[in-house]
PDB file of N, CA and C in Angstrom:
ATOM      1  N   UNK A   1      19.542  -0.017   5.338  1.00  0.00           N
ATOM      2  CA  UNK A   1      20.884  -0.166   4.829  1.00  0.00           C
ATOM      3  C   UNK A   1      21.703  -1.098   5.732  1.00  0.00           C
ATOM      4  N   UNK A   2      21.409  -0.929   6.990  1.00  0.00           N
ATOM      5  CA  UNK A   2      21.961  -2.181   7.682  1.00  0.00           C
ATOM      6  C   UNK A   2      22.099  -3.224   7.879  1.00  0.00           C
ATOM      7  N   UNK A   3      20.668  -3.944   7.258  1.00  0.00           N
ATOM      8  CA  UNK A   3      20.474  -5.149   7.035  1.00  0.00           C
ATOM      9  C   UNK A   3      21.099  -5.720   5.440  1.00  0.00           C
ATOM     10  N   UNK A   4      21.456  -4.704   4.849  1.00  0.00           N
ATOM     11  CA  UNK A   4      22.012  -4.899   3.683  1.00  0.00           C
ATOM     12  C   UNK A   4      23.832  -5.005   3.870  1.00  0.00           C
ATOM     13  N   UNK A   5      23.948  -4.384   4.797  1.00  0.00           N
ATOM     14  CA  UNK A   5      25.364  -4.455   4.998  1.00  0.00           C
ATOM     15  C   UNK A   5      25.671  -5.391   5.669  1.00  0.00           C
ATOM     16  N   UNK A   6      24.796  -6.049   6.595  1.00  0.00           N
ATOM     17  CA  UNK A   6      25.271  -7.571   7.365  1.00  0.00           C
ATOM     18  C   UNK A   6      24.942  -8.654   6.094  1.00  0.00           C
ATOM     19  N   UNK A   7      24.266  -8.928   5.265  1.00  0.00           N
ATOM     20  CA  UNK A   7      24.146  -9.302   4.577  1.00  0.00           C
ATOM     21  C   UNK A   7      25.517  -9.672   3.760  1.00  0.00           C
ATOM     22  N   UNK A   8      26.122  -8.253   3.263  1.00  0.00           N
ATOM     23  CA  UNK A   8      27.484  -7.890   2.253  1.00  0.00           C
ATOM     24  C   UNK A   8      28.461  -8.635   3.284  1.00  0.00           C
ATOM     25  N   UNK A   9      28.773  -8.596   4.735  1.00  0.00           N
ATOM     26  CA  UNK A   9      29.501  -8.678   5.707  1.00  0.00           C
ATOM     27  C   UNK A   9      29.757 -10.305   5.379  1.00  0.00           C
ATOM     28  N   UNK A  10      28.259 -10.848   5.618  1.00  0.00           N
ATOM     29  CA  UNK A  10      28.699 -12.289   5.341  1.00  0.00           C
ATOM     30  C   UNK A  10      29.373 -12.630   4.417  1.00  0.00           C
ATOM     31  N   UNK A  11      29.337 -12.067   2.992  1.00  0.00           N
ATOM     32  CA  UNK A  11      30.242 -12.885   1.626  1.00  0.00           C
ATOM     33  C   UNK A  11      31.791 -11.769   1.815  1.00  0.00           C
ATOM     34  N   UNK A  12      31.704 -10.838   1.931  1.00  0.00           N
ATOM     35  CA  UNK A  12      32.866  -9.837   1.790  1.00  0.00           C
ATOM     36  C   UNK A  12      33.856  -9.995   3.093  1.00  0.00           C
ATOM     37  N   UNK A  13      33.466 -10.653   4.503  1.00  0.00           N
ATOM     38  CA  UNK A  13      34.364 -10.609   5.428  1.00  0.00           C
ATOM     39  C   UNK A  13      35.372 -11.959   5.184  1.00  0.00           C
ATOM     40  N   UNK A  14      34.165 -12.822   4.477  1.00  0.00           N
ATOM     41  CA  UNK A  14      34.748 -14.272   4.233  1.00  0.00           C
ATOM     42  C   UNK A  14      35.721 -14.024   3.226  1.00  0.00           C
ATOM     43  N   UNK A  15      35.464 -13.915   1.937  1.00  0.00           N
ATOM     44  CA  UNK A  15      36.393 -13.337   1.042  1.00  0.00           C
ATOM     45  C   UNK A  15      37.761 -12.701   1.688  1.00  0.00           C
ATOM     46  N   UNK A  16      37.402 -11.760   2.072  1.00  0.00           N
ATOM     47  CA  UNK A  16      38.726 -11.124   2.749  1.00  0.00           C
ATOM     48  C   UNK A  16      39.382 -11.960   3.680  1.00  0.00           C
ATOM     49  N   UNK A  17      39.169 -12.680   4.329  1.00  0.00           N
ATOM     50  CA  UNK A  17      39.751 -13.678   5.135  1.00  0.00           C
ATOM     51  C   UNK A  17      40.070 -14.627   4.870  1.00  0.00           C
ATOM     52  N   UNK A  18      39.546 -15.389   4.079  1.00  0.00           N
ATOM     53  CA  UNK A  18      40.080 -16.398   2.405  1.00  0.00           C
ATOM     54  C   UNK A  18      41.353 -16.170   2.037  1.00  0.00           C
ATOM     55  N   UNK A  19      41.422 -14.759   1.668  1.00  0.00           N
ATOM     56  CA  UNK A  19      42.028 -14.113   0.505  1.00  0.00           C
ATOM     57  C   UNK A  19      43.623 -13.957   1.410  1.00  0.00           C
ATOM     58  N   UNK A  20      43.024 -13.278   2.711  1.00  0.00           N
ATOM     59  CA  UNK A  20      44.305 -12.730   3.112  1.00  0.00           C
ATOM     60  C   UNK A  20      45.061 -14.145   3.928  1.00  0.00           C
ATOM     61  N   UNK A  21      44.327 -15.172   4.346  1.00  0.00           N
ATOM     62  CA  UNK A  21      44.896 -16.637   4.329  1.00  0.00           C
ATOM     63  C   UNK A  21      45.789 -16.988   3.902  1.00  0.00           C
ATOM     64  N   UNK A  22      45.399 -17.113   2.620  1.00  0.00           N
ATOM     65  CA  UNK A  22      45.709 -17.444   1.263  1.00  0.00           C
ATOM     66  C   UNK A  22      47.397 -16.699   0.894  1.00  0.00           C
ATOM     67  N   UNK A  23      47.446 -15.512   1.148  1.00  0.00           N
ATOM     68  CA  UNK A  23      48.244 -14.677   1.052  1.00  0.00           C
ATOM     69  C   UNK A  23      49.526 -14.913   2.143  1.00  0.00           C
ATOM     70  N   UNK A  24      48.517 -15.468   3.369  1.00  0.00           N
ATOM     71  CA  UNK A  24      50.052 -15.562   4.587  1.00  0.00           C
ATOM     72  C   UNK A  24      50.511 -16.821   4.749  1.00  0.00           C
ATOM     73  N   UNK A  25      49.720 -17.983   3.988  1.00  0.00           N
ATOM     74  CA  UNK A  25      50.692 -19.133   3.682  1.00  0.00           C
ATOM     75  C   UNK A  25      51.189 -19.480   2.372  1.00  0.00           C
ATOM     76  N   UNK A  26      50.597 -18.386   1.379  1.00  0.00           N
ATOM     77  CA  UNK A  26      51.674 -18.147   0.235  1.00  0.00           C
ATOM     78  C   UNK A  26      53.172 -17.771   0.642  1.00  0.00           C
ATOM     79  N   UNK A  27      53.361 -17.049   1.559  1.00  0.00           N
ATOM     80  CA  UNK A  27      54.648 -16.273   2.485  1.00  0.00           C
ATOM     81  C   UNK A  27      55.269 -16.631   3.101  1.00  0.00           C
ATOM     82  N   UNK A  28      54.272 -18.231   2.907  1.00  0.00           N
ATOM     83  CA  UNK A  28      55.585 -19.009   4.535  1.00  0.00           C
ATOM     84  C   UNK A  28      55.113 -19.039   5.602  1.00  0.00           C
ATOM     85  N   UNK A  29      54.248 -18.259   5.849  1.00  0.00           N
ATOM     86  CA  UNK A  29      53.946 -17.899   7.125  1.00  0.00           C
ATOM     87  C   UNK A  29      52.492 -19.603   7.491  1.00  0.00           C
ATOM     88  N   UNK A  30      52.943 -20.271   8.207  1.00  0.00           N
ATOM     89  CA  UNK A  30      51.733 -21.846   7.884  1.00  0.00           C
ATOM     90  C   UNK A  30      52.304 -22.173   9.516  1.00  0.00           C
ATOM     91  N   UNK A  31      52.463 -21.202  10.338  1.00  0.00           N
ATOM     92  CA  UNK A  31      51.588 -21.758  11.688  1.00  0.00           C
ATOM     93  C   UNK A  31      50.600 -21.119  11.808  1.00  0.00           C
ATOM     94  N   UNK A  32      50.035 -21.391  13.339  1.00  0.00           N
ATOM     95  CA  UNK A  32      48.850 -20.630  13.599  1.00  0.00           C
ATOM     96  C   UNK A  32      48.869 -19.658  13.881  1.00  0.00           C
ATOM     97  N   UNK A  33      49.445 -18.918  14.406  1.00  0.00           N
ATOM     98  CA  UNK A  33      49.751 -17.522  14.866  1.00  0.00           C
ATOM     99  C   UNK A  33      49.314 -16.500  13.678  1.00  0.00           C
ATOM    100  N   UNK A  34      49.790 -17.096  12.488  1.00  0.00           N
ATOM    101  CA  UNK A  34      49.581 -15.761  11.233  1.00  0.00           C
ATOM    102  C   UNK A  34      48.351 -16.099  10.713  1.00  0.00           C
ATOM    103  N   UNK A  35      48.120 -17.368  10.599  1.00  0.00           N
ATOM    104  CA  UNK A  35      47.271 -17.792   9.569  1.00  0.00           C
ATOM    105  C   UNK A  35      45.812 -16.837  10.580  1.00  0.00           C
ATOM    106  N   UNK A  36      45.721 -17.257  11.734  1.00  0.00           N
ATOM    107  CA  UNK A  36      44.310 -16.823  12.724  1.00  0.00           C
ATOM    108  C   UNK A  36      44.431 -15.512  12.485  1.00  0.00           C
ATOM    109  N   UNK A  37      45.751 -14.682  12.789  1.00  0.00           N
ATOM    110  CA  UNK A  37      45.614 -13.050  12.830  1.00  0.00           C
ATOM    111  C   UNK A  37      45.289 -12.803  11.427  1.00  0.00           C
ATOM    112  N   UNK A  38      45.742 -13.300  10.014  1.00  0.00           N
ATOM    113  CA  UNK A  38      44.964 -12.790   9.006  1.00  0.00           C
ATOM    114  C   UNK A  38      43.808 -12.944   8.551  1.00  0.00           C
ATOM    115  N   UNK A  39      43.152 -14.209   9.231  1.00  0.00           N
ATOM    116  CA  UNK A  39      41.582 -14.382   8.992  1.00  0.00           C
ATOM    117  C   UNK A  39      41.212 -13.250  10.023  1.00  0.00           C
ATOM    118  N   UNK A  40      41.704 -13.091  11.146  1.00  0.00           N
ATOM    119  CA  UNK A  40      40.943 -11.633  12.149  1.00  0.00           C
ATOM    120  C   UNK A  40      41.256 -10.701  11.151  1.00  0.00           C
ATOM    121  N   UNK A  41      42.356 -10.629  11.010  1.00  0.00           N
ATOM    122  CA  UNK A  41      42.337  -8.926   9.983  1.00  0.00           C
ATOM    123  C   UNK A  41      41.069  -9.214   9.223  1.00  0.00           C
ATOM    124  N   UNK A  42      40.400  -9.915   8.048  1.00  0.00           N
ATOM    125  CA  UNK A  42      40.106  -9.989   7.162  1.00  0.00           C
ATOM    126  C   UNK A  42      38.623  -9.802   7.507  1.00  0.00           C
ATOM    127  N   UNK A  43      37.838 -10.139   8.316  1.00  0.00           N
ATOM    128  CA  UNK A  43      36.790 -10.128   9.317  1.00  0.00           C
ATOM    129  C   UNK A  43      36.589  -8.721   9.546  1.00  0.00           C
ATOM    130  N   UNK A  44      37.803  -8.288  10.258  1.00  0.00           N
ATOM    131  CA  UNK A  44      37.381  -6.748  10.680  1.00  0.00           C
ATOM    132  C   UNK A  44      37.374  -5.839   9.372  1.00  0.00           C
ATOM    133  N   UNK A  45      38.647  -5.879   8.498  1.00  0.00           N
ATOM    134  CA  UNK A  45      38.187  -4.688   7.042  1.00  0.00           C
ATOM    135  C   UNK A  45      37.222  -5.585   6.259  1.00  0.00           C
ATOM    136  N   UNK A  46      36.358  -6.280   6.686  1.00  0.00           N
ATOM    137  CA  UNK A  46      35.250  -6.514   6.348  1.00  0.00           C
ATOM    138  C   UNK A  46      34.325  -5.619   6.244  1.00  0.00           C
ATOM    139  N   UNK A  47      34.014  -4.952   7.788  1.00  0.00           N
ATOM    140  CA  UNK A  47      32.740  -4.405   7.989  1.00  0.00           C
ATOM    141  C   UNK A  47      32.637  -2.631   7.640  1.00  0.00           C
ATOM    142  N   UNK A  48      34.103  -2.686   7.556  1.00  0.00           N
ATOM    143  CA  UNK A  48      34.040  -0.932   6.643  1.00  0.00           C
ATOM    144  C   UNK A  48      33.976  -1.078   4.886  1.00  0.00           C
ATOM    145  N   UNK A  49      34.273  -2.205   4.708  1.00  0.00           N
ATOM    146  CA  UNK A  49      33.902  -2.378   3.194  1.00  0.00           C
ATOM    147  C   UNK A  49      32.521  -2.989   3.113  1.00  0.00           C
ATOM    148  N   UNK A  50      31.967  -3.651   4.125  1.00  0.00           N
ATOM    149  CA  UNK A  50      30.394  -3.936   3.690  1.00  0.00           C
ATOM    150  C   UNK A  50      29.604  -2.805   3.916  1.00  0.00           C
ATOM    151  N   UNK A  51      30.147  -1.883   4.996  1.00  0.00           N
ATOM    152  CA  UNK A  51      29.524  -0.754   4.761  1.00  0.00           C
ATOM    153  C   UNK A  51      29.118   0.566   3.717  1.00  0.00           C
ATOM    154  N   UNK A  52      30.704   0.203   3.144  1.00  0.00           N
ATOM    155  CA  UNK A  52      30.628   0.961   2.224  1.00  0.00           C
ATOM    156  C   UNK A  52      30.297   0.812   0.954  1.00  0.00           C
ATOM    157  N   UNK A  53      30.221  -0.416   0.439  1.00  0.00           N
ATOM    158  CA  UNK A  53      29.428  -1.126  -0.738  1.00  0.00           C
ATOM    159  C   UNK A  53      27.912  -0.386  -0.405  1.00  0.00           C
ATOM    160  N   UNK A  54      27.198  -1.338   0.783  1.00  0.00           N
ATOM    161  CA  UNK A  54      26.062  -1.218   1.463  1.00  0.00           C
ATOM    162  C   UNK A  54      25.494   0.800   0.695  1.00  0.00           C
ATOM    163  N   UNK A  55      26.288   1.144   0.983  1.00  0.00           N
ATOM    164  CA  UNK A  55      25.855   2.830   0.797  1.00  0.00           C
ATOM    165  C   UNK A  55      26.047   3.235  -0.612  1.00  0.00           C
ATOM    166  N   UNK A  56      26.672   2.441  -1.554  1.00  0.00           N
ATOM    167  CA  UNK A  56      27.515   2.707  -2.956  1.00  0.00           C
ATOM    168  C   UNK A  56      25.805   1.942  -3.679  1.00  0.00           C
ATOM    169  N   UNK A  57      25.372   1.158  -2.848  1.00  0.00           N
ATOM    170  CA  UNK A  57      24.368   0.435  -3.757  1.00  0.00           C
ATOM    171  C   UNK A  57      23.543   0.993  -3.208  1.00  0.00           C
ATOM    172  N   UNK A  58      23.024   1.617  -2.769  1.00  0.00           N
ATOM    173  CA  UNK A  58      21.695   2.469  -2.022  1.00  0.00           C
ATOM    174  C   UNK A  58      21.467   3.935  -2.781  1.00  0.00           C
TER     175      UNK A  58
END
């Protein structure tokens, strides 16, 4: 299951970090300071949602 969840990690952390990007220079927010901390956010609730897919498909 682990190797299935690094797997999920790669498309689902990106996504989320895309997404939440996406979201903090929709807001205005277009220095670096926000834009980097929401790709980190997006990275980290990555790996509890690849985990938990990972176990939903098992």
């Amino acid at each position: 299951m682990f190797r299935l969840a690094l797997i999920l990690y790669a498309v689902i952390g990106t996504s989320l970090a895309g997404i939440l990007m996406v979201a903090a220079l929709t807001m205005g927010y277009d220095t670096t300071q926000p834009v980097v901390l929401s790709a980190l956010v997006g990275f980290v609730l990555g790996a509890p949602a690849a985990w938990y897919i990972a176990k939903q498909i098992i």
